[in-house]
Each structure stands twice: as structure tokens, then as C-alpha cells.
PDB file of N, CA and C in Angstrom:
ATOM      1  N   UNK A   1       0.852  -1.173   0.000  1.00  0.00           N
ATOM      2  CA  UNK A   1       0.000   0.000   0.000  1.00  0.00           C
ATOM      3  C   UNK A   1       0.896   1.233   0.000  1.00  0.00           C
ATOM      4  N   UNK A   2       0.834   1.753  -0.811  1.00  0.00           N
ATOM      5  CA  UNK A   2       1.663   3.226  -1.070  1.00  0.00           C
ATOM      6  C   UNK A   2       0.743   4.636  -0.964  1.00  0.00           C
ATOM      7  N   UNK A   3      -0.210   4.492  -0.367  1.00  0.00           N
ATOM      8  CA  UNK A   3      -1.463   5.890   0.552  1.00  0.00           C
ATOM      9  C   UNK A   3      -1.441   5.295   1.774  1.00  0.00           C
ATOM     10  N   UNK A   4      -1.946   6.782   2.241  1.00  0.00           N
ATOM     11  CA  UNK A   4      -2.187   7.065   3.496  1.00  0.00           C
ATOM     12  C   UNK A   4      -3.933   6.531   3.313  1.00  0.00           C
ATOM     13  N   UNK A   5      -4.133   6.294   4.733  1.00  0.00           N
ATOM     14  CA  UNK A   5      -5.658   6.463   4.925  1.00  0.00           C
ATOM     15  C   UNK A   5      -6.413   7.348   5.055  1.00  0.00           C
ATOM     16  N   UNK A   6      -5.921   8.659   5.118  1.00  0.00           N
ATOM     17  CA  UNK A   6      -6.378  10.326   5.382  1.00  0.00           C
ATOM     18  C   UNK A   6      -6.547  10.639   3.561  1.00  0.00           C
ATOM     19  N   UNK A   7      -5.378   9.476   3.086  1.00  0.00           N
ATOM     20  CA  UNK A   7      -5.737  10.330   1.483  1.00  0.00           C
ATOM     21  C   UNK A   7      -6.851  10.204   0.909  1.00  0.00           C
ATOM     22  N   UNK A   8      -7.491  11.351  -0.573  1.00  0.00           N
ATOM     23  CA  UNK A   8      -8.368  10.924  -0.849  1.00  0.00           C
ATOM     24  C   UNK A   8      -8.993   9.558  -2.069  1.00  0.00           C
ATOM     25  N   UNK A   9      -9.571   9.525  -2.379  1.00  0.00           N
ATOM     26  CA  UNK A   9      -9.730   7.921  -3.122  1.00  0.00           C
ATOM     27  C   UNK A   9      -9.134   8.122  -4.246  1.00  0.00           C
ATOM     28  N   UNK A  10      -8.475   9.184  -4.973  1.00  0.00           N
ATOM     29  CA  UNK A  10      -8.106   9.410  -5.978  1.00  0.00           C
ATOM     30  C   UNK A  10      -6.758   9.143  -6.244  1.00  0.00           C
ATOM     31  N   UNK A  11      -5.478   9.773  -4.549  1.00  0.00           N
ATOM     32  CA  UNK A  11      -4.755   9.131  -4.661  1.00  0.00           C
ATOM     33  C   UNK A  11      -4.534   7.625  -4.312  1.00  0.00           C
ATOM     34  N   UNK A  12      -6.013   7.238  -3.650  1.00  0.00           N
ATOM     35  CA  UNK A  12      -5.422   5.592  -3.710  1.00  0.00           C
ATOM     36  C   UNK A  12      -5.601   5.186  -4.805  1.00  0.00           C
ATOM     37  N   UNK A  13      -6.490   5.449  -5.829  1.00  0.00           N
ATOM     38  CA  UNK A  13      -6.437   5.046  -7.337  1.00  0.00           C
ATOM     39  C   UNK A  13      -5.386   5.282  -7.902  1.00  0.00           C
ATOM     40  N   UNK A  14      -4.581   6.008  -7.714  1.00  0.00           N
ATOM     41  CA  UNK A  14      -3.338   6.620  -8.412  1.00  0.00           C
ATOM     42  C   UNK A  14      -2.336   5.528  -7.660  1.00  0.00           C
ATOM     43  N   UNK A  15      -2.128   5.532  -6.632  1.00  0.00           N
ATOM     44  CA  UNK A  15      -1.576   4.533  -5.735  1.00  0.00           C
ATOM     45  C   UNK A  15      -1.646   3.067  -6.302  1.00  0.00           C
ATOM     46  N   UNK A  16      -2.515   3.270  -6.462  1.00  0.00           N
ATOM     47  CA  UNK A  16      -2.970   1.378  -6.887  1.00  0.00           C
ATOM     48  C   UNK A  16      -2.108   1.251  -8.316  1.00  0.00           C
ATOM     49  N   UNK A  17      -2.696   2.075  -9.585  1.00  0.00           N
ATOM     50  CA  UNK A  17      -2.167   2.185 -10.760  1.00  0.00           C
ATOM     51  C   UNK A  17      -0.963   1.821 -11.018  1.00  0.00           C
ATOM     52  N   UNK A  18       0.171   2.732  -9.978  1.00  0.00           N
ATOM     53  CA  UNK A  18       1.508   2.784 -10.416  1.00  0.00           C
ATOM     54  C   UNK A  18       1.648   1.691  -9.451  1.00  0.00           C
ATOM     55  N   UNK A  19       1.517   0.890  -8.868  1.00  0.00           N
ATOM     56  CA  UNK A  19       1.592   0.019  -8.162  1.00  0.00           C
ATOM     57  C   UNK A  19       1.736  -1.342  -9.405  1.00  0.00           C
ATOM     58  N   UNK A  20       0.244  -1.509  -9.910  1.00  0.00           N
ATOM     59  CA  UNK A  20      -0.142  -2.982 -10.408  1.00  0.00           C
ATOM     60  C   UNK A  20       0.718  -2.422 -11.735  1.00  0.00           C
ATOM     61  N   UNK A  21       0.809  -1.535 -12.165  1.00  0.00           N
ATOM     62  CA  UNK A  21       1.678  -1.482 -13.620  1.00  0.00           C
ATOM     63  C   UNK A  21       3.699  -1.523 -14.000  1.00  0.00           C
ATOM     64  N   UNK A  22       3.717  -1.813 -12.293  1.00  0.00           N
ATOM     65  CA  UNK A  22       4.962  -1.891 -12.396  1.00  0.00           C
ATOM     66  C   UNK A  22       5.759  -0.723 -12.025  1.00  0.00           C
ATOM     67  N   UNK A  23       4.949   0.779 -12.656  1.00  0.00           N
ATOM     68  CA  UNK A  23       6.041   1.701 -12.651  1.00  0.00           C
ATOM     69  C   UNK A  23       6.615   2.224 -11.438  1.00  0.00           C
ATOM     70  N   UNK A  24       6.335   1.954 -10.509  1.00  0.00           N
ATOM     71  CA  UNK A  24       6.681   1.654  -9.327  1.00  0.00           C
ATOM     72  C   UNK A  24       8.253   1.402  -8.988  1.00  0.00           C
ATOM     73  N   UNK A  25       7.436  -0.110  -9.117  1.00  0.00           N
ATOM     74  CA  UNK A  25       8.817  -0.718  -8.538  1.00  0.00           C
ATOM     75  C   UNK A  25      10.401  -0.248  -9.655  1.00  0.00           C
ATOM     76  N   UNK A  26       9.917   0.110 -10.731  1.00  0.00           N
ATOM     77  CA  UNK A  26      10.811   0.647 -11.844  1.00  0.00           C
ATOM     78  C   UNK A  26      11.823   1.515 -11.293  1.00  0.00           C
ATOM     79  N   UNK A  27      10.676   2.936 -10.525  1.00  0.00           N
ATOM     80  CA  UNK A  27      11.454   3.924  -9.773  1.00  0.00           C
ATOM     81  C   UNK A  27      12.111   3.657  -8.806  1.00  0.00           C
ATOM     82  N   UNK A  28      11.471   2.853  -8.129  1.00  0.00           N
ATOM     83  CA  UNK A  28      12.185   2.557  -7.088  1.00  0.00           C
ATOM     84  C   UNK A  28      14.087   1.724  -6.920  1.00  0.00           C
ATOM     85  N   UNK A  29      13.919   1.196  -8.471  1.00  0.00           N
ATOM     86  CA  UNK A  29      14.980   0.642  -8.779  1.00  0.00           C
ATOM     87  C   UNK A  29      15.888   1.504  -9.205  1.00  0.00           C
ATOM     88  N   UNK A  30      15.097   3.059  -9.600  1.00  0.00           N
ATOM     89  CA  UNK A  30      15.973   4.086 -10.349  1.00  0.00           C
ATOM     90  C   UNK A  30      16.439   4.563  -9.062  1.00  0.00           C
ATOM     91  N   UNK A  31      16.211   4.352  -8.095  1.00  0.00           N
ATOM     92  CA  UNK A  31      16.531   5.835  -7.076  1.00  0.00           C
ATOM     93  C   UNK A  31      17.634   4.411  -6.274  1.00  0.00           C
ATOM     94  N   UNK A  32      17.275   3.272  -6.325  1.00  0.00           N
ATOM     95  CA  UNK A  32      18.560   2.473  -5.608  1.00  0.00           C
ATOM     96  C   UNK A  32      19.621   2.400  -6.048  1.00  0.00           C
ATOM     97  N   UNK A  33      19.586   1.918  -7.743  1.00  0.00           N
ATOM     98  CA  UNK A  33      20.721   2.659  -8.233  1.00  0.00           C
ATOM     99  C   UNK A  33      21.507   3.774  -8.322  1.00  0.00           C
ATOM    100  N   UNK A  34      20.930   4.711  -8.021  1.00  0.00           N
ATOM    101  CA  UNK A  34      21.789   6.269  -7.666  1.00  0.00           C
ATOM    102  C   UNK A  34      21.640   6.503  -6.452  1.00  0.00           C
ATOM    103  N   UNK A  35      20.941   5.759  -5.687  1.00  0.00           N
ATOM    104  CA  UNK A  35      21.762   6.105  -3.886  1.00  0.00           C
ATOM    105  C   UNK A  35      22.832   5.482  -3.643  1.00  0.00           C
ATOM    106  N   UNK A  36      23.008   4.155  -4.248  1.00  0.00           N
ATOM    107  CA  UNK A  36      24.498   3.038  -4.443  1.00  0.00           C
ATOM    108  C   UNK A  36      25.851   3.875  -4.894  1.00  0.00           C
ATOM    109  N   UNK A  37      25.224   4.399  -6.024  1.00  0.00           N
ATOM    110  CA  UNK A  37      26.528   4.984  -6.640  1.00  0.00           C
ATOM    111  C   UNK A  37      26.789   6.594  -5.820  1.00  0.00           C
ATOM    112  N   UNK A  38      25.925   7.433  -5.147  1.00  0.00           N
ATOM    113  CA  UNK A  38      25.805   8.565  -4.960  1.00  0.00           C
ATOM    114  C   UNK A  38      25.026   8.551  -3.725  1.00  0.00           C
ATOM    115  N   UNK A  39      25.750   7.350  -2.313  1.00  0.00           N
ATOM    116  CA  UNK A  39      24.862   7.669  -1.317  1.00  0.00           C
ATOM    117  C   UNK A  39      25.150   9.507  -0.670  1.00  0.00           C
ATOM    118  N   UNK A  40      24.135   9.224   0.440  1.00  0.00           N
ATOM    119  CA  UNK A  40      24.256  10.813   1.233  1.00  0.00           C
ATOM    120  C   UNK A  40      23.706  11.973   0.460  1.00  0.00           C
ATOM    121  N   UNK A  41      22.755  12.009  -0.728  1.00  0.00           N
ATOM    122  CA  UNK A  41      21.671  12.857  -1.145  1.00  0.00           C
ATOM    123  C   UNK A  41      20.463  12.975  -0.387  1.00  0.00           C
ATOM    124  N   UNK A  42      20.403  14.443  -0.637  1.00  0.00           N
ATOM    125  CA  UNK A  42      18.807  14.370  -0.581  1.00  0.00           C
ATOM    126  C   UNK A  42      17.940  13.827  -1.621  1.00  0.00           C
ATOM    127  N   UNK A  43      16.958  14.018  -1.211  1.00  0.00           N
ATOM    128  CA  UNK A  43      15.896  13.672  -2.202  1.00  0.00           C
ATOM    129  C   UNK A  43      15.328  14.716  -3.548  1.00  0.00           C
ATOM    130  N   UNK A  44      16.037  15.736  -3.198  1.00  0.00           N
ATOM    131  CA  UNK A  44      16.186  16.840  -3.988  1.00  0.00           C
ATOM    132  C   UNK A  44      17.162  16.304  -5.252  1.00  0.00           C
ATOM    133  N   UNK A  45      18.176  15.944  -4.851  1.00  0.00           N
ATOM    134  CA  UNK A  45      19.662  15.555  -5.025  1.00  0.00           C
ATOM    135  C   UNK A  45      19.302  14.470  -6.130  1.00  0.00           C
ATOM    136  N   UNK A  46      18.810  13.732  -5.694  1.00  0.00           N
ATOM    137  CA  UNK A  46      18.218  12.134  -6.469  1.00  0.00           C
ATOM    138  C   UNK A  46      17.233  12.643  -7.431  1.00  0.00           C
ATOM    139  N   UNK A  47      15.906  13.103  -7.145  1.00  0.00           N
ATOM    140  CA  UNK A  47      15.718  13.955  -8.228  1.00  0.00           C
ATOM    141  C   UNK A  47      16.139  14.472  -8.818  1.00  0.00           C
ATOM    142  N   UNK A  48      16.697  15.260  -8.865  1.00  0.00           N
ATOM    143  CA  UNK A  48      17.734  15.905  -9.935  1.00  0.00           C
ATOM    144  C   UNK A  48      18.934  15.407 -10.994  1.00  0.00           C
ATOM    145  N   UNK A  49      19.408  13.965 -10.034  1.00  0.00           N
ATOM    146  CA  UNK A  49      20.171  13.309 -10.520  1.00  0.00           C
ATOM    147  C   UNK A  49      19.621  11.880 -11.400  1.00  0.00           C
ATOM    148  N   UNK A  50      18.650  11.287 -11.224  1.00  0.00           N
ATOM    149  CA  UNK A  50      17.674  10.517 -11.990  1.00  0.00           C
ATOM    150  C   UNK A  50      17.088  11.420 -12.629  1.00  0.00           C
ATOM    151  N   UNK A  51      17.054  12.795 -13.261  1.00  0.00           N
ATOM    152  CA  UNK A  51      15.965  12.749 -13.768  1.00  0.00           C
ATOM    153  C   UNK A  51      14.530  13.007 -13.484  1.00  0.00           C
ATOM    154  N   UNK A  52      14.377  12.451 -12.306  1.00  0.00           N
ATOM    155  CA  UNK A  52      12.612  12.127 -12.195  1.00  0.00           C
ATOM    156  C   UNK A  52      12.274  13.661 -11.794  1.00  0.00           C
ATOM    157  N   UNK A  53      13.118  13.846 -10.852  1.00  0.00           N
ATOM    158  CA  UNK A  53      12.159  15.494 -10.213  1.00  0.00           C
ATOM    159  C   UNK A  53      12.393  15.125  -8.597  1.00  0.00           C
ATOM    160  N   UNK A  54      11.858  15.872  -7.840  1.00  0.00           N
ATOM    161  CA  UNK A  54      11.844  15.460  -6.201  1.00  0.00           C
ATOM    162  C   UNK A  54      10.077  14.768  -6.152  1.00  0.00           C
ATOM    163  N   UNK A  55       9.228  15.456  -7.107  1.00  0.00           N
ATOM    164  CA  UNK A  55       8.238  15.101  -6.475  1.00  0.00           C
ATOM    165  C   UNK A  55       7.819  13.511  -6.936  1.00  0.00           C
ATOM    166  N   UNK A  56       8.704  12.586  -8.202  1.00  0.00           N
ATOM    167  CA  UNK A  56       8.331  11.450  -7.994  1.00  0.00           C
ATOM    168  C   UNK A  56       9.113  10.440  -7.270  1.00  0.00           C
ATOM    169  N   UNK A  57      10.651  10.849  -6.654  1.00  0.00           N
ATOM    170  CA  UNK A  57      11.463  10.465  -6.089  1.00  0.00           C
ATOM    171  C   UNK A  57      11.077  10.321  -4.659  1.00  0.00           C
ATOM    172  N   UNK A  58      10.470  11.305  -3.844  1.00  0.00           N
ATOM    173  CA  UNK A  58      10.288  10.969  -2.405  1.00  0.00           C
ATOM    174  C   UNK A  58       9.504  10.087  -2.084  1.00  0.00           C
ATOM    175  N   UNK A  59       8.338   9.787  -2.906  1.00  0.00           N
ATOM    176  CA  UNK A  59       7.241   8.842  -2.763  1.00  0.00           C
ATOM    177  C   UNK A  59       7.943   7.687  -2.608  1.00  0.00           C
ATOM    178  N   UNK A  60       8.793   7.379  -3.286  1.00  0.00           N
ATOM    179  CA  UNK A  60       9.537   5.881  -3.559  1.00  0.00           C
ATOM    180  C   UNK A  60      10.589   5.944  -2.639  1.00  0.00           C
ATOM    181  N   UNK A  61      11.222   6.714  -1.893  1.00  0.00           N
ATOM    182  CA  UNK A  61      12.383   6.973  -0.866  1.00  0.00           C
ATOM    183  C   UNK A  61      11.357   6.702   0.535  1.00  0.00           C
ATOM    184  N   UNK A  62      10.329   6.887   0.091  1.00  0.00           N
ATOM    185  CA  UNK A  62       9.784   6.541   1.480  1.00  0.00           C
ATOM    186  C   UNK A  62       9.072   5.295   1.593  1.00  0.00           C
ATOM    187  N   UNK A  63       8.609   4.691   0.528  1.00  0.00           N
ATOM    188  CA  UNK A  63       8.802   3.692   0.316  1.00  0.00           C
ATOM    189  C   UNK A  63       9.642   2.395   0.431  1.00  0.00           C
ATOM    190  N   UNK A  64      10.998   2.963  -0.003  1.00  0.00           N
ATOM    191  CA  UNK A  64      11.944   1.770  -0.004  1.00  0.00           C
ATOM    192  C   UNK A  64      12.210   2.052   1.264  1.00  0.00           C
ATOM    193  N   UNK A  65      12.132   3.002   2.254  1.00  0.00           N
ATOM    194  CA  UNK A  65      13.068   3.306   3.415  1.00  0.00           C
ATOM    195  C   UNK A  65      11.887   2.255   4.381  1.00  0.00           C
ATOM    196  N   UNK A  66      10.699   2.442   4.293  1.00  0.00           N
ATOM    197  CA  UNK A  66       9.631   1.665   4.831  1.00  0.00           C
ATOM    198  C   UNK A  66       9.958  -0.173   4.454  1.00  0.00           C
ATOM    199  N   UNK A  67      10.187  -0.362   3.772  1.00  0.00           N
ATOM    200  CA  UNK A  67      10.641  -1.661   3.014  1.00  0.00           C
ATOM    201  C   UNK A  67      12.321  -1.981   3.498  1.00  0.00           C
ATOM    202  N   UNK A  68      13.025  -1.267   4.412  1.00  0.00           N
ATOM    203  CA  UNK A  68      14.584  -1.663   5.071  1.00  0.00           C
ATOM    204  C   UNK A  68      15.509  -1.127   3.707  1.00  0.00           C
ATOM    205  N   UNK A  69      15.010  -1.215   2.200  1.00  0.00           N
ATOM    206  CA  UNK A  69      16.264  -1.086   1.661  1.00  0.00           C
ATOM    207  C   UNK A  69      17.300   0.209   1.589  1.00  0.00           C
ATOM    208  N   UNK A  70      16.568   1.122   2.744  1.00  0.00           N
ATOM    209  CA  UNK A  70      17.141   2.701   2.762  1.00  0.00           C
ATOM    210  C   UNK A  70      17.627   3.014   3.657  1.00  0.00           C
ATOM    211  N   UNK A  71      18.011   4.042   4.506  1.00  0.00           N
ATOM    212  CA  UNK A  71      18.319   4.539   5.215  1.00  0.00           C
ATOM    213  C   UNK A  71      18.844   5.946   5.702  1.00  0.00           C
ATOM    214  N   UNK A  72      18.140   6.936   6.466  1.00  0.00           N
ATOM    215  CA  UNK A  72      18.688   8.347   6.918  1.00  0.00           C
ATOM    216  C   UNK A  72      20.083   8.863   6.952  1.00  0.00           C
ATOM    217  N   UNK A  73      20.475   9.307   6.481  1.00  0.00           N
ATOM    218  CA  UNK A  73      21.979   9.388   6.778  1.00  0.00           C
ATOM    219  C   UNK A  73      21.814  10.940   7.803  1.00  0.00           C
ATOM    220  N   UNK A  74      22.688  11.563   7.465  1.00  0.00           N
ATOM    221  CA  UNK A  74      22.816  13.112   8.225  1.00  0.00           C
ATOM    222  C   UNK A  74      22.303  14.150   7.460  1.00  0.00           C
ATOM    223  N   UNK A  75      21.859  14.706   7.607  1.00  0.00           N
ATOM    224  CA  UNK A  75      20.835  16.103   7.071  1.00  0.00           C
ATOM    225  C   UNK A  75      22.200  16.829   6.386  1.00  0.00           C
ATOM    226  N   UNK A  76      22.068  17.474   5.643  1.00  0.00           N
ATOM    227  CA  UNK A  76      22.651  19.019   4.875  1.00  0.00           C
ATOM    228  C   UNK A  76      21.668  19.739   4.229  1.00  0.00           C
ATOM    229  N   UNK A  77      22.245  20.811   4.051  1.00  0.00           N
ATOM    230  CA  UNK A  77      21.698  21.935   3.135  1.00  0.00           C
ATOM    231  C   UNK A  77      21.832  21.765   1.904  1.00  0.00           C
ATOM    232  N   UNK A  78      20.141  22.088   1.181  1.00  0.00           N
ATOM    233  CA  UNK A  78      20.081  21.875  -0.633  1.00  0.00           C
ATOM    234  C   UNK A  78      18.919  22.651  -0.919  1.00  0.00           C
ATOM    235  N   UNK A  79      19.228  23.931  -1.510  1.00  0.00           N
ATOM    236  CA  UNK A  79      18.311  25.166  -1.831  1.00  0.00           C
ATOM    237  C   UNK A  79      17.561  25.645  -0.070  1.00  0.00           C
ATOM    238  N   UNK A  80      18.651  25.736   0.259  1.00  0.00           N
ATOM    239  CA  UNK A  80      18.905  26.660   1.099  1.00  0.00           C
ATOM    240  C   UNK A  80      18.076  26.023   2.747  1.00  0.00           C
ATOM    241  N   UNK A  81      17.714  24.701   2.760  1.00  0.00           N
ATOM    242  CA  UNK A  81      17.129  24.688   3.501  1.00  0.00           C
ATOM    243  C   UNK A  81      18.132  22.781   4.282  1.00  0.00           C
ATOM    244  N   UNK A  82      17.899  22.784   5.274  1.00  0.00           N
ATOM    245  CA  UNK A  82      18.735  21.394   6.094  1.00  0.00           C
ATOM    246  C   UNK A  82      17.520  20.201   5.650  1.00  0.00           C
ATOM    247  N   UNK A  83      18.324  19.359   5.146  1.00  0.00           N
ATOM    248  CA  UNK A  83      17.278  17.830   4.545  1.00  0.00           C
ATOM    249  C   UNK A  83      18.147  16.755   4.527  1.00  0.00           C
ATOM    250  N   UNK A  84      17.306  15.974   5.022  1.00  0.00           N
ATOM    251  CA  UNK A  84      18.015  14.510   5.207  1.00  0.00           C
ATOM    252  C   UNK A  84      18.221  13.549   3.630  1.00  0.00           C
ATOM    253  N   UNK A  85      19.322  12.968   4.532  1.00  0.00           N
ATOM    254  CA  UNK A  85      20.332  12.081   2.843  1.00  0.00           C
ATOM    255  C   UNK A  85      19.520  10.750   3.356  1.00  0.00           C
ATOM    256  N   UNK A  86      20.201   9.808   2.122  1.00  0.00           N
ATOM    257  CA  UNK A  86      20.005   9.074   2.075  1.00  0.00           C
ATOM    258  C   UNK A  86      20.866   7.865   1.403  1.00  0.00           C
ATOM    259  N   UNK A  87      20.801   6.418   2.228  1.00  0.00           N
ATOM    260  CA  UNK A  87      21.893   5.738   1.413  1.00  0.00           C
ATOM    261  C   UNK A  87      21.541   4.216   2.071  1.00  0.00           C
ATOM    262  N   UNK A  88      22.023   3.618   1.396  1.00  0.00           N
ATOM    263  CA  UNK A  88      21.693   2.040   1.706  1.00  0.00           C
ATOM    264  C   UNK A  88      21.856   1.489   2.618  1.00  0.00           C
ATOM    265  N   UNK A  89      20.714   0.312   3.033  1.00  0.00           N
ATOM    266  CA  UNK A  89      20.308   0.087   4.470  1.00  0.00           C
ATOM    267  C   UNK A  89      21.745  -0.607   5.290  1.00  0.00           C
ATOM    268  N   UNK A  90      22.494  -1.216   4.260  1.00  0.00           N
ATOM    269  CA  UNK A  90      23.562  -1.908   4.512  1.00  0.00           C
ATOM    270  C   UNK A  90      24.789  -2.138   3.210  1.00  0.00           C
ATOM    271  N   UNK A  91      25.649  -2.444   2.906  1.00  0.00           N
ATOM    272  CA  UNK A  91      27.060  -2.431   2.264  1.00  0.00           C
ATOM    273  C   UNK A  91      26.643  -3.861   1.383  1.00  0.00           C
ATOM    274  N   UNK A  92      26.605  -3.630  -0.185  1.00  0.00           N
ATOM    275  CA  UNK A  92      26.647  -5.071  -0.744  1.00  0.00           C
ATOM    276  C   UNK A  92      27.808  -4.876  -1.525  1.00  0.00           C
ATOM    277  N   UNK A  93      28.184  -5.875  -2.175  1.00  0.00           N
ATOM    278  CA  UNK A  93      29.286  -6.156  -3.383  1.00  0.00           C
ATOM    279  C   UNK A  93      28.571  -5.100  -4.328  1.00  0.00           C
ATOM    280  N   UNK A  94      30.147  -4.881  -4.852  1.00  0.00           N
ATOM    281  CA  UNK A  94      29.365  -3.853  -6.365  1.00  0.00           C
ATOM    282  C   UNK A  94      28.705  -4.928  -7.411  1.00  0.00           C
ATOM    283  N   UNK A  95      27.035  -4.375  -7.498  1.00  0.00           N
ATOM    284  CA  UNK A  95      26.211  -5.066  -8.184  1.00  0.00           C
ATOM    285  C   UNK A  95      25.385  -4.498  -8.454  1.00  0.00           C
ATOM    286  N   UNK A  96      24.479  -4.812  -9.834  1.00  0.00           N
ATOM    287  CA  UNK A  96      23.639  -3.452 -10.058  1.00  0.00           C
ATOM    288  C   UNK A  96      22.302  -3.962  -9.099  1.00  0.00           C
ATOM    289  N   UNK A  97      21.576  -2.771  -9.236  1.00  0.00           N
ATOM    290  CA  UNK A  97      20.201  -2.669  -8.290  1.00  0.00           C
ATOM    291  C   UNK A  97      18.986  -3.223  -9.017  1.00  0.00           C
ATOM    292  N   UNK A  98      19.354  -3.658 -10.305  1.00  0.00           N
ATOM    293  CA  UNK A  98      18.366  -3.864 -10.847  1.00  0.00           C
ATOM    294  C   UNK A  98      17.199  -4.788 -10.261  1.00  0.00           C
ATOM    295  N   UNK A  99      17.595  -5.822  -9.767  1.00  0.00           N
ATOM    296  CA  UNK A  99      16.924  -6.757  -8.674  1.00  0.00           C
ATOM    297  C   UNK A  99      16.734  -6.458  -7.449  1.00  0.00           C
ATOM    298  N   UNK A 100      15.776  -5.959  -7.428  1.00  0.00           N
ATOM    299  CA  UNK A 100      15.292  -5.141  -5.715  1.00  0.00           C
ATOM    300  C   UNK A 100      15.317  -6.657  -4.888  1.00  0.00           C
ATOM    301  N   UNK A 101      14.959  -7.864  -5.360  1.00  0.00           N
ATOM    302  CA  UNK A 101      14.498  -8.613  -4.429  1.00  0.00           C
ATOM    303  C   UNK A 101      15.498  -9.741  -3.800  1.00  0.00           C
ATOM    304  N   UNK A 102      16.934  -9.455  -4.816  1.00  0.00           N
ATOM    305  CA  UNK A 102      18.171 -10.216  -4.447  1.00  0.00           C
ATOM    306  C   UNK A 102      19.424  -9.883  -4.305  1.00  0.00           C
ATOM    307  N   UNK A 103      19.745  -7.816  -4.837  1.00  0.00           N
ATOM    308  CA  UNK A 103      20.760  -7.879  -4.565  1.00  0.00           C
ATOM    309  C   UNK A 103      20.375  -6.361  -3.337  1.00  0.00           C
ATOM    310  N   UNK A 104      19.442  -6.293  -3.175  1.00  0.00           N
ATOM    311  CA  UNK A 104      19.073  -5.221  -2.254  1.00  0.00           C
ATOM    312  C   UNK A 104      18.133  -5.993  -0.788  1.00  0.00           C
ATOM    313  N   UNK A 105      18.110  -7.566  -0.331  1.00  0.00           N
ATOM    314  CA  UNK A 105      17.728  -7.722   0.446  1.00  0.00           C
ATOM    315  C   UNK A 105      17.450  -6.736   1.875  1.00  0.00           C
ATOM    316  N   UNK A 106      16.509  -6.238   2.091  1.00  0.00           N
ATOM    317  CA  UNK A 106      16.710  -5.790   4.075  1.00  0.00           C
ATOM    318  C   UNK A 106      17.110  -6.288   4.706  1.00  0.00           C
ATOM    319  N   UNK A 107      18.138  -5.523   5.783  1.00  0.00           N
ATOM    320  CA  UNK A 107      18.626  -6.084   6.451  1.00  0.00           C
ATOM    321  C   UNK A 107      18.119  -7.215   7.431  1.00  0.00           C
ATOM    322  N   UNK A 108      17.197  -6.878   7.951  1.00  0.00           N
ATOM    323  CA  UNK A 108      16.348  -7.734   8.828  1.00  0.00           C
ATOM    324  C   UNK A 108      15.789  -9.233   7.708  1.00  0.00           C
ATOM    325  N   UNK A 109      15.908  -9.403   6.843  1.00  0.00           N
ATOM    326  CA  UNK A 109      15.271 -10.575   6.149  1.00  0.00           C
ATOM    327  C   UNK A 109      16.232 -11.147   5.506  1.00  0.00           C
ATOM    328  N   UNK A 110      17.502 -10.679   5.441  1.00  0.00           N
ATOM    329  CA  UNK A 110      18.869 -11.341   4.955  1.00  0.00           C
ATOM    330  C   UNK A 110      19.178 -12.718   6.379  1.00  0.00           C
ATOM    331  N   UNK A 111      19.823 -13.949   5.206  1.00  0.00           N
ATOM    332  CA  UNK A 111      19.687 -15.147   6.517  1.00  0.00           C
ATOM    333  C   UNK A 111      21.273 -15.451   6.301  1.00  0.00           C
TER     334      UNK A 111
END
């Protein structure tokens, strides 16, 4: 589930959409790959650096961070204001991200 329960039915329709069509998990693979190579961004930072923008990047940063594969690093300044980085939940071999489900295990579900 990627809504809130306060949201309205429109973004859970929207929610659902990018959900069952994949594009989702797509982004989400875009923003693991450039926190790997470029941890300690903001989400500003990652937007900007994928491409996508901030506003389709945080959805999925909060996402994966909810899902273990993320993690807070230390806040800095980016357009003028203090925002938290971001970077992987834990240290893998250099490997691409393309596989959220084997080379980005959470920590807690790795055996």
C-alpha cells in the first residue's frame, strides 16, 4: 500500500495504478541505483540526478526506506534549507540494483 488512509480515493487510485503497472517498482529501482553509486543525497539531489524530479522520487524513498532497503543518513543543506540524505540500508558487493528482491535484500530478512 503506497497511501495514506487520510488520502483521498483518488490518490489511492493513483496509488494502486503505479503500483499494479509496475512503474513503481521501476522507480524505485531508479533511485537504488543512484543512492548506491551517490549515497548521502537528498531527495532533492536524487531527483535531480535521476531525472525524475523530487516530487516522484520521495514517494519511492519513502517507500523503499519503509521496506529496510534505505536509510537516513545526516541532514545538509540543498536550496537553502537542512534535509536529510540518504543511502543504503547496509554495504553489498558492487552489483547493479536492478533486482530489488536479491541484490538489495533488508537487512532484517537477509539469513
Amino acid at each position: 500500500m503506497n497511501w495514506r488512509n487520510t488520502d483521498p480515493i483518488t490518490s489511492r487510485e493513483a496509488g494502486v495504478a503505479i503500483t499494479s503497472s509496475g512503474k513503481s517498482h521501476s522507480l524505485q529501482q531508479q533511485c537504488l541505483e543512484y543512492i548506491r553509486k551517490h549515497p548521502d543525497e537528498t531527495a532533492g539531489e536524487i531527483g535531480d540526478g535521476t531525472g525524475l524530479g523530487h516530487d516522484k522520487v520521495w514517494r519511492r524513498l519513502s517507500e523503499l526506506k519503509n521496506n529496510g532497503y534505505i536509510v537516513m543518513g545526516e541532514p545538509k543543506i540543498w536550496n537553502g534549507r537542512r534535509q536529510g540524505t540518504w543511502r543504503l540500508a547496509y554495504r553489498e558487493p558492487e552489483q547493479s540494483a536492478m533486482d530489488l528482491g536479491s541484490v538489495y535484500t533488508p537487512a532484517d530478512k537477509r539469513h
